[in-house]
C-alpha atoms as a PDB file:
ATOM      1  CA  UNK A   1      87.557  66.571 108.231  1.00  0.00           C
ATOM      2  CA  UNK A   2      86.191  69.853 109.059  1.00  0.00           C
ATOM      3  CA  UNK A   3      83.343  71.287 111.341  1.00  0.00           C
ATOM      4  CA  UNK A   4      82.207  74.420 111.807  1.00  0.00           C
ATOM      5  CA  UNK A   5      78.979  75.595 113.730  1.00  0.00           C
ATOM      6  CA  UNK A   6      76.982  72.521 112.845  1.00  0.00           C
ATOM      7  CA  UNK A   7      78.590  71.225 109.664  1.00  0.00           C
ATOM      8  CA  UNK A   8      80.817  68.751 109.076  1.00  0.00           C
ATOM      9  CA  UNK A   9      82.953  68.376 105.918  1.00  0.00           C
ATOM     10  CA  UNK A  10      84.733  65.309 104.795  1.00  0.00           C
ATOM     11  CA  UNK A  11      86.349  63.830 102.429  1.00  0.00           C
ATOM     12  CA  UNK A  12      84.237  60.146 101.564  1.00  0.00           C
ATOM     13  CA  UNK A  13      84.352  57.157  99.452  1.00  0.00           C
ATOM     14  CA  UNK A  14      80.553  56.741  99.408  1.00  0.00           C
ATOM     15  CA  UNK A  15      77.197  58.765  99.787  1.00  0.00           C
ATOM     16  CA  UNK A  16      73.769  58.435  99.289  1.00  0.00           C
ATOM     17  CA  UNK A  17      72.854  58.676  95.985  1.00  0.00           C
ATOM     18  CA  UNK A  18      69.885  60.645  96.744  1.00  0.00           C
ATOM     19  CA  UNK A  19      71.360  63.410  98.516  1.00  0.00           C
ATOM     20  CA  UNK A  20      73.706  63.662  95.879  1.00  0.00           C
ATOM     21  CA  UNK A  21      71.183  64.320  92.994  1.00  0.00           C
ATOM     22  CA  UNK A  22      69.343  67.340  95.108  1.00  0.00           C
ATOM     23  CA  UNK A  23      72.324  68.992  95.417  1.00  0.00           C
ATOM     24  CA  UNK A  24      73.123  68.362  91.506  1.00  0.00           C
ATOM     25  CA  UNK A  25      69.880  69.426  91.051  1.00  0.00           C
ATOM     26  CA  UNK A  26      69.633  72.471  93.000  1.00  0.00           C
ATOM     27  CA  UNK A  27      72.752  73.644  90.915  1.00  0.00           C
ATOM     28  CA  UNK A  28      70.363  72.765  87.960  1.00  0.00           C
ATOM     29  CA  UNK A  29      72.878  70.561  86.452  1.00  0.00           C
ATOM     30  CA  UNK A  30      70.403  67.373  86.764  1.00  0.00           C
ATOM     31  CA  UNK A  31      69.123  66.065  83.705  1.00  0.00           C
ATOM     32  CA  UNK A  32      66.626  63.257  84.294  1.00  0.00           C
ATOM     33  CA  UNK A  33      68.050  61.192  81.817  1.00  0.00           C
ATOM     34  CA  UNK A  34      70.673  60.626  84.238  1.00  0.00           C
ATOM     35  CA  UNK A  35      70.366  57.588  86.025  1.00  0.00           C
ATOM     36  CA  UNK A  36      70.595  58.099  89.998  1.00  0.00           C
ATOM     37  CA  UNK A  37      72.638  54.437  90.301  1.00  0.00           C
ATOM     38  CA  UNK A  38      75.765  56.143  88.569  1.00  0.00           C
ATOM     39  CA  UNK A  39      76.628  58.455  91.471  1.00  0.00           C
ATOM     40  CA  UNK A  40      78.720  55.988  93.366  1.00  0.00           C
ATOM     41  CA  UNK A  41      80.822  55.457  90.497  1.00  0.00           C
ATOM     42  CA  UNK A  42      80.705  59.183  90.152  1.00  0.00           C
ATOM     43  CA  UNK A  43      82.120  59.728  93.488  1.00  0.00           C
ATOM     44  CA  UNK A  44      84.765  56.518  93.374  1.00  0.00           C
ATOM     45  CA  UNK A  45      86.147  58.000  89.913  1.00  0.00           C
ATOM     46  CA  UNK A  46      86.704  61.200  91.589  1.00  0.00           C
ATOM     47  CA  UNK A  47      90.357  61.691  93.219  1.00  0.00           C
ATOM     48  CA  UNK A  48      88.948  63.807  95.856  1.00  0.00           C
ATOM     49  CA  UNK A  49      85.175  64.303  96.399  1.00  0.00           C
ATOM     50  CA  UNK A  50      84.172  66.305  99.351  1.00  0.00           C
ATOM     51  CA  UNK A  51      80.673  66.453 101.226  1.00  0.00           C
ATOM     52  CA  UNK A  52      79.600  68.989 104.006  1.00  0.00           C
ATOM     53  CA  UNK A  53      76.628  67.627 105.945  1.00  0.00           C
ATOM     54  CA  UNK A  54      74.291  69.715 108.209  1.00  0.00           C
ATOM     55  CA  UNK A  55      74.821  67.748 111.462  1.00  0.00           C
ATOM     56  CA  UNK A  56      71.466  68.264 113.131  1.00  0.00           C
ATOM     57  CA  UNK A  57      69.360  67.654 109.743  1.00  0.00           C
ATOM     58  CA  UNK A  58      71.733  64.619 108.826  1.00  0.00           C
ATOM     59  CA  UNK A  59      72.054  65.383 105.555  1.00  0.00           C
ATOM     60  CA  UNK A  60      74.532  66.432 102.585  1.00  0.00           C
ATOM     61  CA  UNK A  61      74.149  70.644 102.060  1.00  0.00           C
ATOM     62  CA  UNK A  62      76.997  70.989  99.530  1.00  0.00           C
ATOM     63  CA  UNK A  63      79.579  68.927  97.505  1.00  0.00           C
ATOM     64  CA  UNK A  64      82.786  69.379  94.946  1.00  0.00           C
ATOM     65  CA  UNK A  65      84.813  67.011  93.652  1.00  0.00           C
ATOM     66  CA  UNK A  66      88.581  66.725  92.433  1.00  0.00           C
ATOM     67  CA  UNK A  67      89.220  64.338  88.947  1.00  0.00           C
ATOM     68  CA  UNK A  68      92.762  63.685  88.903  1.00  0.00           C
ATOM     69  CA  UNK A  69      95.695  61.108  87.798  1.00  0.00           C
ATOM     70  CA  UNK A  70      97.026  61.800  91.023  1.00  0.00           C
ATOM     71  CA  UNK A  71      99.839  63.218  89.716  1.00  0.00           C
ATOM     72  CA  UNK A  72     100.670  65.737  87.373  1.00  0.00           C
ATOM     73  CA  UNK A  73      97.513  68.119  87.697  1.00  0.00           C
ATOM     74  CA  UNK A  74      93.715  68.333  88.933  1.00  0.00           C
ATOM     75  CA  UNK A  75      90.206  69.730  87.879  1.00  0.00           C
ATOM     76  CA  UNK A  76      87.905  71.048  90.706  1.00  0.00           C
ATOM     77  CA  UNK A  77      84.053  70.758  89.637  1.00  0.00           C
ATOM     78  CA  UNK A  78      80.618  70.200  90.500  1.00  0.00           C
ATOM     79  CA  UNK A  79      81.042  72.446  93.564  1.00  0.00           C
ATOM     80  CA  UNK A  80      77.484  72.910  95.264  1.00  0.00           C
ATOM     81  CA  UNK A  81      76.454  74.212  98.260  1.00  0.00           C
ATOM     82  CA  UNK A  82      72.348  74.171  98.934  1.00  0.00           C
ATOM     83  CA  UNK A  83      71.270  77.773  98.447  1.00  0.00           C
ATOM     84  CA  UNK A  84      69.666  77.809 102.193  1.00  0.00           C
ATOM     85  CA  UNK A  85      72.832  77.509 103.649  1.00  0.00           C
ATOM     86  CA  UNK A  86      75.045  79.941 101.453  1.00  0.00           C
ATOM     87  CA  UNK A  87      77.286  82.251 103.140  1.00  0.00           C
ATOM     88  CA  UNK A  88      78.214  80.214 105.562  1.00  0.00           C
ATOM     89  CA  UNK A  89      81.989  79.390 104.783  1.00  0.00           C
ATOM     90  CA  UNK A  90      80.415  75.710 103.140  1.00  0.00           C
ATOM     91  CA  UNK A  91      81.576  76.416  99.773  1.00  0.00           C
ATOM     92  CA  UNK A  92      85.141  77.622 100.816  1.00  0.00           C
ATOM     93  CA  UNK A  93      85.604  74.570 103.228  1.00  0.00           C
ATOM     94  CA  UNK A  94      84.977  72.334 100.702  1.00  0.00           C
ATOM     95  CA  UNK A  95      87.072  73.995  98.020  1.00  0.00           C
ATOM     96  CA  UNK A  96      90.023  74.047 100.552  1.00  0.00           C
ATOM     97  CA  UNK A  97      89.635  70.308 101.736  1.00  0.00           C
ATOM     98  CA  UNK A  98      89.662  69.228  97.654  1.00  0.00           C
ATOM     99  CA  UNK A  99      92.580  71.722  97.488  1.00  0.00           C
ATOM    100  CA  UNK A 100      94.517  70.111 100.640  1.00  0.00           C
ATOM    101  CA  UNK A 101      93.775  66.513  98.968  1.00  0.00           C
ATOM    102  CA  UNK A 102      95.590  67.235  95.867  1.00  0.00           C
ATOM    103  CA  UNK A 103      98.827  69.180  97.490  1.00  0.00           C
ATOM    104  CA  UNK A 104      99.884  66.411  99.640  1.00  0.00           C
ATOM    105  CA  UNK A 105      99.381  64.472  96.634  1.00  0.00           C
ATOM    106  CA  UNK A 106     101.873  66.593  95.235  1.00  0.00           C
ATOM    107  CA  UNK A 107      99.445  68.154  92.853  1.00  0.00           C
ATOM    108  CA  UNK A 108      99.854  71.732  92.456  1.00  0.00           C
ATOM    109  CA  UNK A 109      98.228  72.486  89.246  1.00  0.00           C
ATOM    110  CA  UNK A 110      94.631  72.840  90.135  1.00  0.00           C
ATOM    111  CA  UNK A 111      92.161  74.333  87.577  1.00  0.00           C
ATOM    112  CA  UNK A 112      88.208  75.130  87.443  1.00  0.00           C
ATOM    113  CA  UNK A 113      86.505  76.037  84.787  1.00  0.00           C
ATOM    114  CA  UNK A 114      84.073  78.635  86.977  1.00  0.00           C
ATOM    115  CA  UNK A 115      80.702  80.268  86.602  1.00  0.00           C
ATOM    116  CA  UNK A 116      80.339  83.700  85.245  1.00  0.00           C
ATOM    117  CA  UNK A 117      80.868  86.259  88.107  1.00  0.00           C
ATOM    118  CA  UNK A 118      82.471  83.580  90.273  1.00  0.00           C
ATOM    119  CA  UNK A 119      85.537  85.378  90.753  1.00  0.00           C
ATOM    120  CA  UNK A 120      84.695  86.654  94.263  1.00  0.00           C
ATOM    121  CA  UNK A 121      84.390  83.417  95.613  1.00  0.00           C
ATOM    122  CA  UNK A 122      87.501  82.124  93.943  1.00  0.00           C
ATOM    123  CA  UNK A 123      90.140  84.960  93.926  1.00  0.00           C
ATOM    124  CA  UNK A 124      90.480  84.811  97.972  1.00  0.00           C
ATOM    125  CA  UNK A 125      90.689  80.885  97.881  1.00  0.00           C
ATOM    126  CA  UNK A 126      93.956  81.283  95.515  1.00  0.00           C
ATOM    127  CA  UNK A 127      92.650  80.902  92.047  1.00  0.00           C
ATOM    128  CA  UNK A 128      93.691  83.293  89.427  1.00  0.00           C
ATOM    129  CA  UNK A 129      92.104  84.160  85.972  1.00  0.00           C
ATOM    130  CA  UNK A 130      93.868  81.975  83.365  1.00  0.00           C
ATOM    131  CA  UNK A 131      94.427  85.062  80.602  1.00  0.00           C
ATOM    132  CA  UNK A 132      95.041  83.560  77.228  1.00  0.00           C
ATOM    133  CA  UNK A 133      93.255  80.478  77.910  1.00  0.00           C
ATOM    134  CA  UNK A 134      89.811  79.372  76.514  1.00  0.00           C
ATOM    135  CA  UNK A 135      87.320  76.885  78.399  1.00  0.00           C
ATOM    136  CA  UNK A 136      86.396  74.493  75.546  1.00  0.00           C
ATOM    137  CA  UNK A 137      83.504  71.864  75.503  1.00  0.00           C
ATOM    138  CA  UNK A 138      83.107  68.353  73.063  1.00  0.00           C
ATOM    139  CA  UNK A 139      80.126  69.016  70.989  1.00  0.00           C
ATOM    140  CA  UNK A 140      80.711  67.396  67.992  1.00  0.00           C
ATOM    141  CA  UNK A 141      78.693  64.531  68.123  1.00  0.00           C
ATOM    142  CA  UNK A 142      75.233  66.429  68.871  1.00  0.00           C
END
């Protein structure tokens, strides 16, 4: 766990689904077709999945997550941090505390497929451009 000036970030096995879909869609990555009642199996599937909560409002500002096997390498996504309380060290706590899960795991393969102009954020936290790779996505059943 982690605080700093007024938020808290954990590591959790359980949220409310609520706050969880503001922050999803805040990032705009909400469709409504998706049903609210899957996010605790969202966060249970998940080998790490981090929440920092402002502790006077009470309530989840920014999340990321970790899918895993737990052993050979790990995928850091759906990082979100509320856009009122950017710049604030959020997103980098939370990357860190997923990143901390998955080395004493053993895990040091960590990957994110980032958004464009990202780099900024990531570069400092120890991520690297991938050269020679391409980020691919299933589409063939649209």
């Amino acid at each position: 766990m982690s605080d700093n000036k007024g938020i808290r970030t954990s590591l959790v096995r359980s949220w409310n689904a609520d706050e969880i879909v503001n922050l999803y869609r805040t990032a705009g990555w909400w469709k409504e077709e998706y049903d609210p009642a899957d996010i605790p199996r969202i966060i249970e599937g998940s080998f790490g999945f981090a929440v920092a909560v402002d502790t006077g409002m009470g309530r989840a500002i920014g999340m990321g997550r970790a899918i895993s096997d737990g052993i050979s390498d790990a995928y850091l996504q759906d990082l979100i941090t509320d856009p009122r309380f950017r710049g604030r060290g959020i997103g980098k706590s939370i990357v860190s505390m997923l990143v901390e899960h998955c080395k004493k795991s053993g895990i040091f393969w960590i990957g994110i497929i980032a958004e464009p102009d990202s780099e900024k954020f990531y570069l400092p936290l120890g991520f690297e451009r991938m050269d020679g790779y391409l980020p691919m996505i299933y589409r063939g059943d649209r």
